[in-house]
C-alpha atoms as a PDB file:
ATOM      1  CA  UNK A   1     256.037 -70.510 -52.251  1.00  0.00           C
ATOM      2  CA  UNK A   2     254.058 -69.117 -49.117  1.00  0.00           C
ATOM      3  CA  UNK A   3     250.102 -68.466 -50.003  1.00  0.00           C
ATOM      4  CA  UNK A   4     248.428 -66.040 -47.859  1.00  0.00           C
ATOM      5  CA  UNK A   5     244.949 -65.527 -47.080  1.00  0.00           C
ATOM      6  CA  UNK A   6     244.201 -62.006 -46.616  1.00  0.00           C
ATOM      7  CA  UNK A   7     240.688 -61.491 -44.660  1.00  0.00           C
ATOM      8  CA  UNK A   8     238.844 -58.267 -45.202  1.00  0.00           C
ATOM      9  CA  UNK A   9     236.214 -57.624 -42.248  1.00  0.00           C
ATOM     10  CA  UNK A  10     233.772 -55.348 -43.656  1.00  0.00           C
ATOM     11  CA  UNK A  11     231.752 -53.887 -40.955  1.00  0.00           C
ATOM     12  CA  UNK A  12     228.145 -52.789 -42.040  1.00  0.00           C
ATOM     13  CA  UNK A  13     227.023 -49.893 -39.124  1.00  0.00           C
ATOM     14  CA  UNK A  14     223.131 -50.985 -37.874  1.00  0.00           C
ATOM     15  CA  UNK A  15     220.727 -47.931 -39.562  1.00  0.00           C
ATOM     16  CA  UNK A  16     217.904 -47.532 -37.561  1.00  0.00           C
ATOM     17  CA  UNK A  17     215.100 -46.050 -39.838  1.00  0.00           C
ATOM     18  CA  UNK A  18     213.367 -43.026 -38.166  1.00  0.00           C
ATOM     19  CA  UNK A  19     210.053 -43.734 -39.827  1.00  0.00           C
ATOM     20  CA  UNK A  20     208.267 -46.390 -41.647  1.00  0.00           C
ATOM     21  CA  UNK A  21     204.091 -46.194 -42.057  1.00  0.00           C
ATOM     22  CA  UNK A  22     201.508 -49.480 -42.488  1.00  0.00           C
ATOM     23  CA  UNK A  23     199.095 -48.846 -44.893  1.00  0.00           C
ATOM     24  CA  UNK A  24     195.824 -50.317 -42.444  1.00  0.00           C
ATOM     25  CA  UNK A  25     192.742 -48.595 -43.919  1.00  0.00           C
ATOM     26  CA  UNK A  26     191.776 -46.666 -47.536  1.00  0.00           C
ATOM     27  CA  UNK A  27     188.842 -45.270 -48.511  1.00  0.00           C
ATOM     28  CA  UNK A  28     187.582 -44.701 -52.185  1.00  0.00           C
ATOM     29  CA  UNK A  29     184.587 -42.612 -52.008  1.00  0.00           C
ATOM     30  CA  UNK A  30     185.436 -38.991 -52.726  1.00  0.00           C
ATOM     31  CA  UNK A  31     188.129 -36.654 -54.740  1.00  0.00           C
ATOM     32  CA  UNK A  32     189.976 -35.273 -51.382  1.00  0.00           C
ATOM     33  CA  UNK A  33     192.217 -37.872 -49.704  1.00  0.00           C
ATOM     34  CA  UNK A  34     192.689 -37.139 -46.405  1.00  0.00           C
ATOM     35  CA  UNK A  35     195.738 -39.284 -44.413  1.00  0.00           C
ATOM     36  CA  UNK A  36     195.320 -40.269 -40.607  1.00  0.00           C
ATOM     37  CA  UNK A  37     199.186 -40.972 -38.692  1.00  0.00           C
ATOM     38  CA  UNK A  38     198.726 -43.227 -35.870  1.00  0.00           C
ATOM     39  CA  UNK A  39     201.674 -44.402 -33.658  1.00  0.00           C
ATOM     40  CA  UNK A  40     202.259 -47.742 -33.710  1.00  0.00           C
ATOM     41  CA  UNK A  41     202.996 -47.563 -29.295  1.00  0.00           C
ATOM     42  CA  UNK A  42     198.770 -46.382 -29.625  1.00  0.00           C
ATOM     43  CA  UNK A  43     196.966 -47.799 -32.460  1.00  0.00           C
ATOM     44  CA  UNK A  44     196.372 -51.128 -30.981  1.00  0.00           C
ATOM     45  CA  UNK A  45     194.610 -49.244 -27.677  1.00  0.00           C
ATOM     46  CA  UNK A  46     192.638 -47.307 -29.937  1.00  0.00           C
ATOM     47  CA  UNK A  47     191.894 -49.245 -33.216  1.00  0.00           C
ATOM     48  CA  UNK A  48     188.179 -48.505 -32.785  1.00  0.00           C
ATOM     49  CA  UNK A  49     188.025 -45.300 -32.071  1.00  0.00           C
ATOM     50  CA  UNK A  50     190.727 -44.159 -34.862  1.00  0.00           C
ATOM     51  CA  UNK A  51     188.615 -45.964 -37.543  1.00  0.00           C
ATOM     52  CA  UNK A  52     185.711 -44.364 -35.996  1.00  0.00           C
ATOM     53  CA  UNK A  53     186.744 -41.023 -36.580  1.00  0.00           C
ATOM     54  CA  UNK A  54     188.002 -42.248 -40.045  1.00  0.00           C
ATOM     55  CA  UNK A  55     184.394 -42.730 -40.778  1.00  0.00           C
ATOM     56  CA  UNK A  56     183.124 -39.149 -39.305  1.00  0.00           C
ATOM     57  CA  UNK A  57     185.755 -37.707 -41.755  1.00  0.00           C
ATOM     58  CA  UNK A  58     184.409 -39.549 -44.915  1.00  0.00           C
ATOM     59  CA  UNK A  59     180.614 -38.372 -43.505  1.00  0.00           C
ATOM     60  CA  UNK A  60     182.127 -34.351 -43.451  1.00  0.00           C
ATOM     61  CA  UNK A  61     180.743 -32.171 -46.309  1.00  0.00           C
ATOM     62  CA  UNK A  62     184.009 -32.480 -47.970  1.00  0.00           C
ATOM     63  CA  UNK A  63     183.486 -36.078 -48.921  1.00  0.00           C
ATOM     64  CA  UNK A  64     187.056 -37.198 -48.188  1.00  0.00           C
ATOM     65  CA  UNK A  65     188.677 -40.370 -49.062  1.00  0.00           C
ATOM     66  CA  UNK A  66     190.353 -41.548 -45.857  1.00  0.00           C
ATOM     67  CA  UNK A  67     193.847 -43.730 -45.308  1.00  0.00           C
ATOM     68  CA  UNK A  68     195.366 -44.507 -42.111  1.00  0.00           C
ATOM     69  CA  UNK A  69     198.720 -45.254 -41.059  1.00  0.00           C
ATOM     70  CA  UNK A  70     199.824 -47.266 -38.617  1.00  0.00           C
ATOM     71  CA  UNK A  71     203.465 -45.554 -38.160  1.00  0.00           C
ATOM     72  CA  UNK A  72     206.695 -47.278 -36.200  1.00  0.00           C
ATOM     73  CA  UNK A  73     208.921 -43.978 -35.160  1.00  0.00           C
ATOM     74  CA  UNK A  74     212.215 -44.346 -33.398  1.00  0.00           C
ATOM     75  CA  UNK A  75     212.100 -41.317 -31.550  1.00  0.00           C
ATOM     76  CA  UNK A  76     214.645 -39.796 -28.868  1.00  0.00           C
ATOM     77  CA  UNK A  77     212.960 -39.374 -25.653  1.00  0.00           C
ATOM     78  CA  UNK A  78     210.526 -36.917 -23.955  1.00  0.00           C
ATOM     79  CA  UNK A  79     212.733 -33.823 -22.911  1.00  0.00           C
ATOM     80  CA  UNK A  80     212.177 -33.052 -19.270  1.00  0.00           C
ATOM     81  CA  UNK A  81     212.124 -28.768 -19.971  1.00  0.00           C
ATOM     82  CA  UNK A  82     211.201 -27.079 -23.288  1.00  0.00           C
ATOM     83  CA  UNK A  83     214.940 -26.037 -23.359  1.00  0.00           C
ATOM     84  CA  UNK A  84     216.545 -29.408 -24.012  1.00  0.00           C
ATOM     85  CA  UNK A  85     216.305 -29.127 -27.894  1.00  0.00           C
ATOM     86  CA  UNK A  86     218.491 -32.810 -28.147  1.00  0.00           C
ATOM     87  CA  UNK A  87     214.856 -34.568 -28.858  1.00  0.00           C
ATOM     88  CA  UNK A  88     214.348 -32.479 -31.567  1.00  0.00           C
ATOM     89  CA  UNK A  89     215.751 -34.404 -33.982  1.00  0.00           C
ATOM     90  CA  UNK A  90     215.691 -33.039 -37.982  1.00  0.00           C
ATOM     91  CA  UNK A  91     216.356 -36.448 -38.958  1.00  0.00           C
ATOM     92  CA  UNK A  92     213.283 -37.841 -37.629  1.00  0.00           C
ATOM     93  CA  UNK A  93     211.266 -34.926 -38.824  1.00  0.00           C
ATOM     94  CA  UNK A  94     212.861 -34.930 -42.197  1.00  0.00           C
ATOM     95  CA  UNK A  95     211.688 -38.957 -42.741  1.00  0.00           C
ATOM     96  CA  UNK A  96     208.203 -37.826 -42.171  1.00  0.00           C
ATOM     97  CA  UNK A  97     207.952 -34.849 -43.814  1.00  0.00           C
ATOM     98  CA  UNK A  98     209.522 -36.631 -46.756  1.00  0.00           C
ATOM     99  CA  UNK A  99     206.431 -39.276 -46.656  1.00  0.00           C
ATOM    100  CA  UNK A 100     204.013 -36.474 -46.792  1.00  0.00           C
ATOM    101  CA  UNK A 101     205.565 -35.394 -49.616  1.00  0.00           C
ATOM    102  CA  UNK A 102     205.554 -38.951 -51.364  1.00  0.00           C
ATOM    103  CA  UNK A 103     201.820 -38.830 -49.959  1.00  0.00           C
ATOM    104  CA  UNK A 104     201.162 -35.477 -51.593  1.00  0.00           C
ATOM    105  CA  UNK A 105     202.724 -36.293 -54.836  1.00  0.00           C
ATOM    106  CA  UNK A 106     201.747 -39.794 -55.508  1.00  0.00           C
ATOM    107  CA  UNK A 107     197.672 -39.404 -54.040  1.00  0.00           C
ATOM    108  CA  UNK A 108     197.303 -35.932 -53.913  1.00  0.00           C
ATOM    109  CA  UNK A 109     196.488 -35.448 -49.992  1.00  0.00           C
ATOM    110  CA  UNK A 110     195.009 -32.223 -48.857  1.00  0.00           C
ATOM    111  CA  UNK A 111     196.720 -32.897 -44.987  1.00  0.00           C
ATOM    112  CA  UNK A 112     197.129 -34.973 -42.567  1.00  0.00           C
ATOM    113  CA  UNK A 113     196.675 -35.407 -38.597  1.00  0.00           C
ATOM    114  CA  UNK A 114     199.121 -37.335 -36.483  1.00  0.00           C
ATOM    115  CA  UNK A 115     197.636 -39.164 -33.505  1.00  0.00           C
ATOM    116  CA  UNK A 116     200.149 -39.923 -30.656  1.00  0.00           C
ATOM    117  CA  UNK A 117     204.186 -38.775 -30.619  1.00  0.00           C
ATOM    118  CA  UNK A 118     205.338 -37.743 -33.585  1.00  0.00           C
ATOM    119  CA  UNK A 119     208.545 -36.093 -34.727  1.00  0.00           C
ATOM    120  CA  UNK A 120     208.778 -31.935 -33.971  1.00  0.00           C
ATOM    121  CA  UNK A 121     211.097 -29.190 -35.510  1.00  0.00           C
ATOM    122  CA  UNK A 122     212.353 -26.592 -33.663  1.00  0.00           C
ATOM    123  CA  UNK A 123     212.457 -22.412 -35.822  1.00  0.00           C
ATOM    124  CA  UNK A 124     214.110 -19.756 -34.012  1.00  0.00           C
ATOM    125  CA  UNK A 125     213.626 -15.854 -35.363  1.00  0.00           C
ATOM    126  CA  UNK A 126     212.970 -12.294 -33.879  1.00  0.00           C
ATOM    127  CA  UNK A 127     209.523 -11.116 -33.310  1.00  0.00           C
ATOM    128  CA  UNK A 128     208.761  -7.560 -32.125  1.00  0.00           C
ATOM    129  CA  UNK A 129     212.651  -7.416 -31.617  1.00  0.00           C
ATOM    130  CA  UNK A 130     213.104 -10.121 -29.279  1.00  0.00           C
ATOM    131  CA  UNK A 131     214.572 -13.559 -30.021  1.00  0.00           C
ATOM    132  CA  UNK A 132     212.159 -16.347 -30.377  1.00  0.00           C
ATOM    133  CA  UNK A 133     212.601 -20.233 -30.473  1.00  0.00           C
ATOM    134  CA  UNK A 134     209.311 -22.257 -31.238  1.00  0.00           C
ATOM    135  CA  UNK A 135     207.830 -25.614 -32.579  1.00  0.00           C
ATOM    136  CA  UNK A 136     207.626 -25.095 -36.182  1.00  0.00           C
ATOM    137  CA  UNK A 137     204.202 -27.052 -38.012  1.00  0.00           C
ATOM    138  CA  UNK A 138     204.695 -25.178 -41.059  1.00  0.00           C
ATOM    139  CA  UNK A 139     207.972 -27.673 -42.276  1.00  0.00           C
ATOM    140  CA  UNK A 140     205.418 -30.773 -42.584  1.00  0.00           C
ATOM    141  CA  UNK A 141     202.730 -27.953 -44.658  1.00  0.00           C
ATOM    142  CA  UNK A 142     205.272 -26.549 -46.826  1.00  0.00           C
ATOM    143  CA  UNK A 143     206.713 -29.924 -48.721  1.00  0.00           C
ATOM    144  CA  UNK A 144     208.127 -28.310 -51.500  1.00  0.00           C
ATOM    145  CA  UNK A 145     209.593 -25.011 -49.220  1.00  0.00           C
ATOM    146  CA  UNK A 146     213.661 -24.740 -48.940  1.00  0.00           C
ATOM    147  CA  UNK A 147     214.557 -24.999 -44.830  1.00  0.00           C
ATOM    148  CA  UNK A 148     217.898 -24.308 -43.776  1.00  0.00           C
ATOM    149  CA  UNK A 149     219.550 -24.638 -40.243  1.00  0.00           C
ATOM    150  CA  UNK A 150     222.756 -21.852 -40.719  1.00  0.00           C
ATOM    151  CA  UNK A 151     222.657 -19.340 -37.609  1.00  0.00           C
ATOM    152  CA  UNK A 152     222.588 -19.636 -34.306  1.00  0.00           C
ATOM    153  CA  UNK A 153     221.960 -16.927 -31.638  1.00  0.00           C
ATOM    154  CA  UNK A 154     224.820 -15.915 -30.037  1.00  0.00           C
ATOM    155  CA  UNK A 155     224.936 -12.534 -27.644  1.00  0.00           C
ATOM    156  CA  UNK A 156     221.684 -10.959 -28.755  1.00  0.00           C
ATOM    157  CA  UNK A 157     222.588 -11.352 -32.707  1.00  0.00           C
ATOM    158  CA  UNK A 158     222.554 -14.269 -35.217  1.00  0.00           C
ATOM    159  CA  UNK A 159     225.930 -15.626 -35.979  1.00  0.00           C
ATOM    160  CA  UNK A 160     226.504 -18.177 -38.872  1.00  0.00           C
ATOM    161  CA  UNK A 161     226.373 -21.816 -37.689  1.00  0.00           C
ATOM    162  CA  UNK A 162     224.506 -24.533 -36.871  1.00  0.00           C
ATOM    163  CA  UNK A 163     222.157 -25.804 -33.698  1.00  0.00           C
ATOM    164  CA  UNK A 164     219.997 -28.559 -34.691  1.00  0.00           C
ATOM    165  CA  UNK A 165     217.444 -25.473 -35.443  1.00  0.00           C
ATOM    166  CA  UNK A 166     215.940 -24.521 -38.426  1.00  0.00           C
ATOM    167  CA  UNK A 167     216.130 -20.444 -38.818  1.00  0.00           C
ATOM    168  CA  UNK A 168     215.452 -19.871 -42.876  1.00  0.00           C
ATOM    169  CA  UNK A 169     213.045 -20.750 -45.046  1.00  0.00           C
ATOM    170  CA  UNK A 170     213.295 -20.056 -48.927  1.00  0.00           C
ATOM    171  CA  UNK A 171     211.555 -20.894 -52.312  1.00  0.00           C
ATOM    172  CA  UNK A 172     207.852 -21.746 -52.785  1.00  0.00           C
ATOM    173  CA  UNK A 173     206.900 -20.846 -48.588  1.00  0.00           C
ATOM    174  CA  UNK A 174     202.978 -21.888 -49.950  1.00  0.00           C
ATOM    175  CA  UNK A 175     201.332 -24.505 -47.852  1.00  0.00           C
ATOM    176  CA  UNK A 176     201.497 -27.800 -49.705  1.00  0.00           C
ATOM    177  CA  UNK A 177     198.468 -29.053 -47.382  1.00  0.00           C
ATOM    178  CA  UNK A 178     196.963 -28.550 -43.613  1.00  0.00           C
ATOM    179  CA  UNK A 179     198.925 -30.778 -41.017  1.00  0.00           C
ATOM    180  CA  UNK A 180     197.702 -31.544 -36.891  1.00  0.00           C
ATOM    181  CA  UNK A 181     198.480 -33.289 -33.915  1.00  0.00           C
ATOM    182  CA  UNK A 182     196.724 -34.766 -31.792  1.00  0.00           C
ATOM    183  CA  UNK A 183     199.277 -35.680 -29.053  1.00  0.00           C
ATOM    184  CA  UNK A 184     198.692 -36.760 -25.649  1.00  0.00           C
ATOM    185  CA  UNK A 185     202.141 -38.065 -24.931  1.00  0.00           C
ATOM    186  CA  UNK A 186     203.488 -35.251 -22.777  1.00  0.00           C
ATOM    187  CA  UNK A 187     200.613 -33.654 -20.716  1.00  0.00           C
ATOM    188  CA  UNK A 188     201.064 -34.338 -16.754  1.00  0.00           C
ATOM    189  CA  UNK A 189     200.456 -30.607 -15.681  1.00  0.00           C
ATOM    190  CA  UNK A 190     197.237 -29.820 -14.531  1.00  0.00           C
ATOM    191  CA  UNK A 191     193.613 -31.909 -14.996  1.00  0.00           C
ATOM    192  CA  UNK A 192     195.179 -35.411 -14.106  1.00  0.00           C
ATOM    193  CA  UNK A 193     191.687 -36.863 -13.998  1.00  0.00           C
ATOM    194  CA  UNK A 194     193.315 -39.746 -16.396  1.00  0.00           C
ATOM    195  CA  UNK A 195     196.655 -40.338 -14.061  1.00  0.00           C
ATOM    196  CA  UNK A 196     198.160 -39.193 -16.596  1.00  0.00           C
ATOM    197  CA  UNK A 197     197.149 -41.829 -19.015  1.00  0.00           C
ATOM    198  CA  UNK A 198     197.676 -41.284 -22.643  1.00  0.00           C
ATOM    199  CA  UNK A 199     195.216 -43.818 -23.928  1.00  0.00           C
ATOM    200  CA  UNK A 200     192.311 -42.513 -21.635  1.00  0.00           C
ATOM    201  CA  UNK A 201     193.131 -39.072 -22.788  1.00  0.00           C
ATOM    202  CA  UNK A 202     193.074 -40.256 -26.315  1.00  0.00           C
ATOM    203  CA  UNK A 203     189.867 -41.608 -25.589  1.00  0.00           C
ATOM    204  CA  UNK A 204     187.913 -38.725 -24.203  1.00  0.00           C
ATOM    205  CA  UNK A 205     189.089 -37.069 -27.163  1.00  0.00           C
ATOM    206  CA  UNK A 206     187.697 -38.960 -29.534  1.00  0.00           C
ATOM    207  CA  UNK A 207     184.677 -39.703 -27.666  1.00  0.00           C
ATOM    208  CA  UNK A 208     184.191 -35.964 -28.036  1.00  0.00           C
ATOM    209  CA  UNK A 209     184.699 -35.276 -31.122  1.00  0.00           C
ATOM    210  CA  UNK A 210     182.424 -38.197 -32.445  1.00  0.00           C
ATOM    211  CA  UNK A 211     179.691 -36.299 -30.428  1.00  0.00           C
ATOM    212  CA  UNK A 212     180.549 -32.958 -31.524  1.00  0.00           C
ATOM    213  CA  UNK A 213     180.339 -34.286 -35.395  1.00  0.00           C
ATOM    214  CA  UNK A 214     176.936 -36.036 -34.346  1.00  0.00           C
ATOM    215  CA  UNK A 215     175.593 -32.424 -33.251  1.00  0.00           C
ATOM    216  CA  UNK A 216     175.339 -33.911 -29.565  1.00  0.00           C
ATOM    217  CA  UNK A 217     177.844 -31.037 -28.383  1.00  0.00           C
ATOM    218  CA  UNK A 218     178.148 -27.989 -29.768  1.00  0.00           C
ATOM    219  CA  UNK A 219     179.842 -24.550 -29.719  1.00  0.00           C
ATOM    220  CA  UNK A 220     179.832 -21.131 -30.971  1.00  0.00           C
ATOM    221  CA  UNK A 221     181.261 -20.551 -33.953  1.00  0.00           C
ATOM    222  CA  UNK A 222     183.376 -17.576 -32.718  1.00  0.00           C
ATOM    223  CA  UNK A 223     187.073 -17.278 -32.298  1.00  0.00           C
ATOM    224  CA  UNK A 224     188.862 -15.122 -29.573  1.00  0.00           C
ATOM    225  CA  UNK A 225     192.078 -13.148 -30.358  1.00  0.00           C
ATOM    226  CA  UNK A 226     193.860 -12.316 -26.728  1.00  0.00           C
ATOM    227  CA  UNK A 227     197.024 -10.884 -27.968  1.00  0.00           C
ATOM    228  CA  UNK A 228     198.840  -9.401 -24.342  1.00  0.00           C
ATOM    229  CA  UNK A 229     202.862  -9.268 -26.250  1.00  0.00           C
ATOM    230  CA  UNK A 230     202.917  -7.359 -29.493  1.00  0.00           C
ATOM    231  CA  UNK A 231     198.747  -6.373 -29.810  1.00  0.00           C
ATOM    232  CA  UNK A 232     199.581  -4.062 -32.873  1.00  0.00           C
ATOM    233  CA  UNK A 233     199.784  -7.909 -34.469  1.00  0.00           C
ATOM    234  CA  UNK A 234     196.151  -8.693 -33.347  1.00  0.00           C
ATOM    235  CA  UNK A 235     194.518  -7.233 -36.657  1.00  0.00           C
ATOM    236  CA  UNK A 236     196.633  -8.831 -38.935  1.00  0.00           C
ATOM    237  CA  UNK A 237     196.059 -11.804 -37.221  1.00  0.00           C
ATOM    238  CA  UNK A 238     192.379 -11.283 -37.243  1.00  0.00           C
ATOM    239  CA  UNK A 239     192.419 -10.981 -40.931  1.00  0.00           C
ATOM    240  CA  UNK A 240     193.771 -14.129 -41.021  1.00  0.00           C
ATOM    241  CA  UNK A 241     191.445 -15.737 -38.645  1.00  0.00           C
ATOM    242  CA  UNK A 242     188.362 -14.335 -40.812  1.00  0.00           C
ATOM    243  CA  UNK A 243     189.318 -17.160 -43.751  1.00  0.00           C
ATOM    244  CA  UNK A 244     187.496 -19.472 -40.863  1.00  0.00           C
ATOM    245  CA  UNK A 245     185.351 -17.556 -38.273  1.00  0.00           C
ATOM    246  CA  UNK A 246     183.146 -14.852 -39.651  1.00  0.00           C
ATOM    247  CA  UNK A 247     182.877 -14.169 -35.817  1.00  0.00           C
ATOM    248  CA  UNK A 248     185.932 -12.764 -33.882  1.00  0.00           C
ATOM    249  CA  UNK A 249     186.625 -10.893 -30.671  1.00  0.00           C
ATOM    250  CA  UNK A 250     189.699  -9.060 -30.544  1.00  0.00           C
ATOM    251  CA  UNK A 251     191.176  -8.383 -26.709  1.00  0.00           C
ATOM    252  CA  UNK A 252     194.758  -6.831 -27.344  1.00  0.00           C
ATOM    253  CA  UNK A 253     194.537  -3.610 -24.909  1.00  0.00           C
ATOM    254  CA  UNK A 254     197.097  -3.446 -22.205  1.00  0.00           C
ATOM    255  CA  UNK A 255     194.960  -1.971 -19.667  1.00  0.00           C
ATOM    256  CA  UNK A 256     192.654  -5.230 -20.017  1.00  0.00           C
ATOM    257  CA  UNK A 257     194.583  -7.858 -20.703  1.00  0.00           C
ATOM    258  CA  UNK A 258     195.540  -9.617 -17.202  1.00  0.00           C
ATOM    259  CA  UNK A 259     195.130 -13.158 -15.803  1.00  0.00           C
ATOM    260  CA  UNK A 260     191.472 -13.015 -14.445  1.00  0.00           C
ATOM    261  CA  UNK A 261     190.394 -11.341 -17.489  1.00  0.00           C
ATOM    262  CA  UNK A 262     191.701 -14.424 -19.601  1.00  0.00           C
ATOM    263  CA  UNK A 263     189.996 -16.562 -17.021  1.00  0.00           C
ATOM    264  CA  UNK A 264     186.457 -14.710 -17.805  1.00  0.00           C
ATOM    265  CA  UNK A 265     187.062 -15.105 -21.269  1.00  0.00           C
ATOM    266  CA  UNK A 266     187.937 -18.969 -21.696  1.00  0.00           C
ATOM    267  CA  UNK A 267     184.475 -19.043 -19.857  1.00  0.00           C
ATOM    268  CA  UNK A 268     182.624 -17.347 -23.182  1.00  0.00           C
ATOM    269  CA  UNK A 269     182.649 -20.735 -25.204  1.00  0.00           C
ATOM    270  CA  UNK A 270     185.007 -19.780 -27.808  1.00  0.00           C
ATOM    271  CA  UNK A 271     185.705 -22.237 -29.925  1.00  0.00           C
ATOM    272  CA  UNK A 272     188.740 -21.253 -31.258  1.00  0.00           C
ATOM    273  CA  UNK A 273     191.510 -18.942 -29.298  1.00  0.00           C
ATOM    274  CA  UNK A 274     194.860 -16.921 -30.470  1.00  0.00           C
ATOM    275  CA  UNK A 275     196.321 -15.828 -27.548  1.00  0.00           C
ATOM    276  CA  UNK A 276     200.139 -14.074 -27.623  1.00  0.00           C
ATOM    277  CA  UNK A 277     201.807 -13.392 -24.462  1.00  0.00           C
ATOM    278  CA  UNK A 278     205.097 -14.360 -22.692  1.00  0.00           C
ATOM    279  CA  UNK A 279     204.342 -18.523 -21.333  1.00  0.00           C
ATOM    280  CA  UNK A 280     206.147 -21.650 -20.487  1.00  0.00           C
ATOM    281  CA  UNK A 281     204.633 -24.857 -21.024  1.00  0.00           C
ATOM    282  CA  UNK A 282     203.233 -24.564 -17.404  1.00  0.00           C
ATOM    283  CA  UNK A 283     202.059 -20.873 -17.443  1.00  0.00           C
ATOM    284  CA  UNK A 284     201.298 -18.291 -19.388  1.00  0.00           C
ATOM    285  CA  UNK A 285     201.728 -14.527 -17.987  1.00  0.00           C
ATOM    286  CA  UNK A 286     200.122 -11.490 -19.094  1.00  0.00           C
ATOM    287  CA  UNK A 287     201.739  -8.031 -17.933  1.00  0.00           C
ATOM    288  CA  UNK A 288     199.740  -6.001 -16.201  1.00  0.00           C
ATOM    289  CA  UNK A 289     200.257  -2.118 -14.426  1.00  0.00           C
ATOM    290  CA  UNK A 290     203.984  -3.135 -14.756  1.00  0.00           C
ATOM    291  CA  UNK A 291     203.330  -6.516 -12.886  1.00  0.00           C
ATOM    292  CA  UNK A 292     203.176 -10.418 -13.976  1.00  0.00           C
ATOM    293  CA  UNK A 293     199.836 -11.871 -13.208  1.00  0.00           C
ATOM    294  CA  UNK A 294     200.116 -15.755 -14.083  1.00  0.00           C
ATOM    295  CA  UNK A 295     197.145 -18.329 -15.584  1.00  0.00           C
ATOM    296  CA  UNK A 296     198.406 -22.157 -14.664  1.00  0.00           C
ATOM    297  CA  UNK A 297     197.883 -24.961 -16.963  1.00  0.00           C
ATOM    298  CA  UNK A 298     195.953 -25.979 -13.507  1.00  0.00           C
ATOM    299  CA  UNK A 299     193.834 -22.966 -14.126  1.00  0.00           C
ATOM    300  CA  UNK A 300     192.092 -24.514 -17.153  1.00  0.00           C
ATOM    301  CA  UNK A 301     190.537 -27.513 -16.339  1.00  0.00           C
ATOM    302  CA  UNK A 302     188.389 -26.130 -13.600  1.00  0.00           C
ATOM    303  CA  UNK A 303     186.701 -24.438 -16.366  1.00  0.00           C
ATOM    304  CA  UNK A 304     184.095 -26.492 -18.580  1.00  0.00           C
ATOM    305  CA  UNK A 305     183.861 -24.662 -21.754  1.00  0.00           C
ATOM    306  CA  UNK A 306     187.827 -24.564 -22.093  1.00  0.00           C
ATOM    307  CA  UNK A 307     187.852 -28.083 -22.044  1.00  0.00           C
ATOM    308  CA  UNK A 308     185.499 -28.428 -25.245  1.00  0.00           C
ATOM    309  CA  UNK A 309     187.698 -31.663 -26.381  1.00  0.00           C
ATOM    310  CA  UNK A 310     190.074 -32.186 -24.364  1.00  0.00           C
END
């Protein structure tokens, strides 16, 4: 009688988890908890400064109750053009967007700001009649929202499929709570008075905004709408606006919107601006008498009051 010994290898795949968040400060102090989402690759650089501004935000009128993350993200890297949509990953997006909403149901957050790289989505629609493929901030407001990637544009028309791009969104489309960035990761165009050093950027940041919440620098309280593609939008948009600035200039006619007039303006002091016009993440250009005339993310620096914060 022969005995065999039958081996099974089982082979377990390595998961890499997309997310996971250290719990490294909580307040207790008021009734609105508001969540801070630091990256792990700048927390240590800027431990100081991020509890800082942890304290300005339990000092606001609101009274919030503060907690800040410490987050480890696995992410793909830094696409070298706005068209390479491979490091938008719904995976990654989908892990944090599923904290928030473990965050909103479990302690009742109001929003959230994520300091450093964090995980974007990609929407793509038709505006005015022409196709249109943005960053979406919406998917980490709307927690409870259905989002569906099922089209893809294919010949000047949607077709069914799927792109890695979100292009529906169904059921409650509410904001669950406000969500921000404050991301330095990417930005080598233009003012490189940090050589292009996220940490110093970081920095001056939050150097900034500690004054501005001391009253040491201020602003108007007025917003700017400069709407150059589709201005019949510029009303509705103002309407929206109002919610926040009592105070809003509207600039939407053809015959004035141009480059140099968008220079002028970013000289005003706004503190807030809309802007709509046809831009890469290098330019923006604003048709004029049938022409292009170009502003360059160069442009901006020069200029002192467009640089409020950053």
């Amino acid at each position: 009688m022969r005995l065999y010994v039958v081996i099974v290898l089982v082979v377990i795949p390595l998961v890499v988890q997309p997310f996971s968040a250290e719990l490294v400060y909580r307040s207790n102090q008021g009734d609105k908890r508001f969540v801070v989402l630091v990256a792990s690759d700048v927390y240590d650089s800027l431990e100081n400064e991020i509890l800082r501004f942890a304290h300005d935000l339990e000092s606001e009128p609101e009274h919030y109750d503060v907690d800040v993350y410490r987050c480890s993200l696995n992410l793909l890297p830094i696409p070298d053009h706005y068209t390479d949509t491979t490091a938008f990953n719904i995976e990654e997006a989908t892990a944090l967007r599923n904290f928030l909403r473990q965050l909103y149901e479990n302690d009742s957050i109001v929003g959230a700001v994520a300091i450093g790289r964090f995980p974007y989505v990609l929407f793509e629609q038709t505006i005015c009649g022409a196709y249109q493929k943005h960053i979406l901030e919406n998917y980490f407001m709307d927690l409870d929202g259905e989002w569906y990637d099922s089209l893809v544009w294919d010949n000047g028309a949607f077709v069914p499929g799927q792109n890695g791009i979100f292009d529906t969104h169904k059921g409650n489309r509410e904001a669950d709570i406000f969500f921000g960035r404050i991301d330095a990761s990417n930005l080598h165009y233009g003012n490189d008075e940090f050589n292009s050093n996220e940490i110093k950027r970081l920095r001056n940041y939050f150097d900034r905004n500690h004054l501005y919440r001391l009253e040491q620098l201020t602003s108007k309280d007025t917003a700017l709408i400069y709407f150059d593609w589709c201005p019949e939008m510029a009303e509705s948009a103002a309407d929206q606006l109002r919610q926040v600035y009592p105070n809003i200039k509207i600039v939407n006619d053809p015959e004035q919107t141009n480059a140099s007039d968008y220079l002028e303006q970013v000289q005003k002091g706004y503190q807030w601006i809309w802007q709509s016009e046809h831009a890469t993440p290098w330019d923006f250009c604003f048709e004029y008498n049938g022409n292009d005339t170009w502003v360059g993310t160069e442009d901006i620096p020069a200029i002192p009051l467009a640089t409020f914060f950053t």
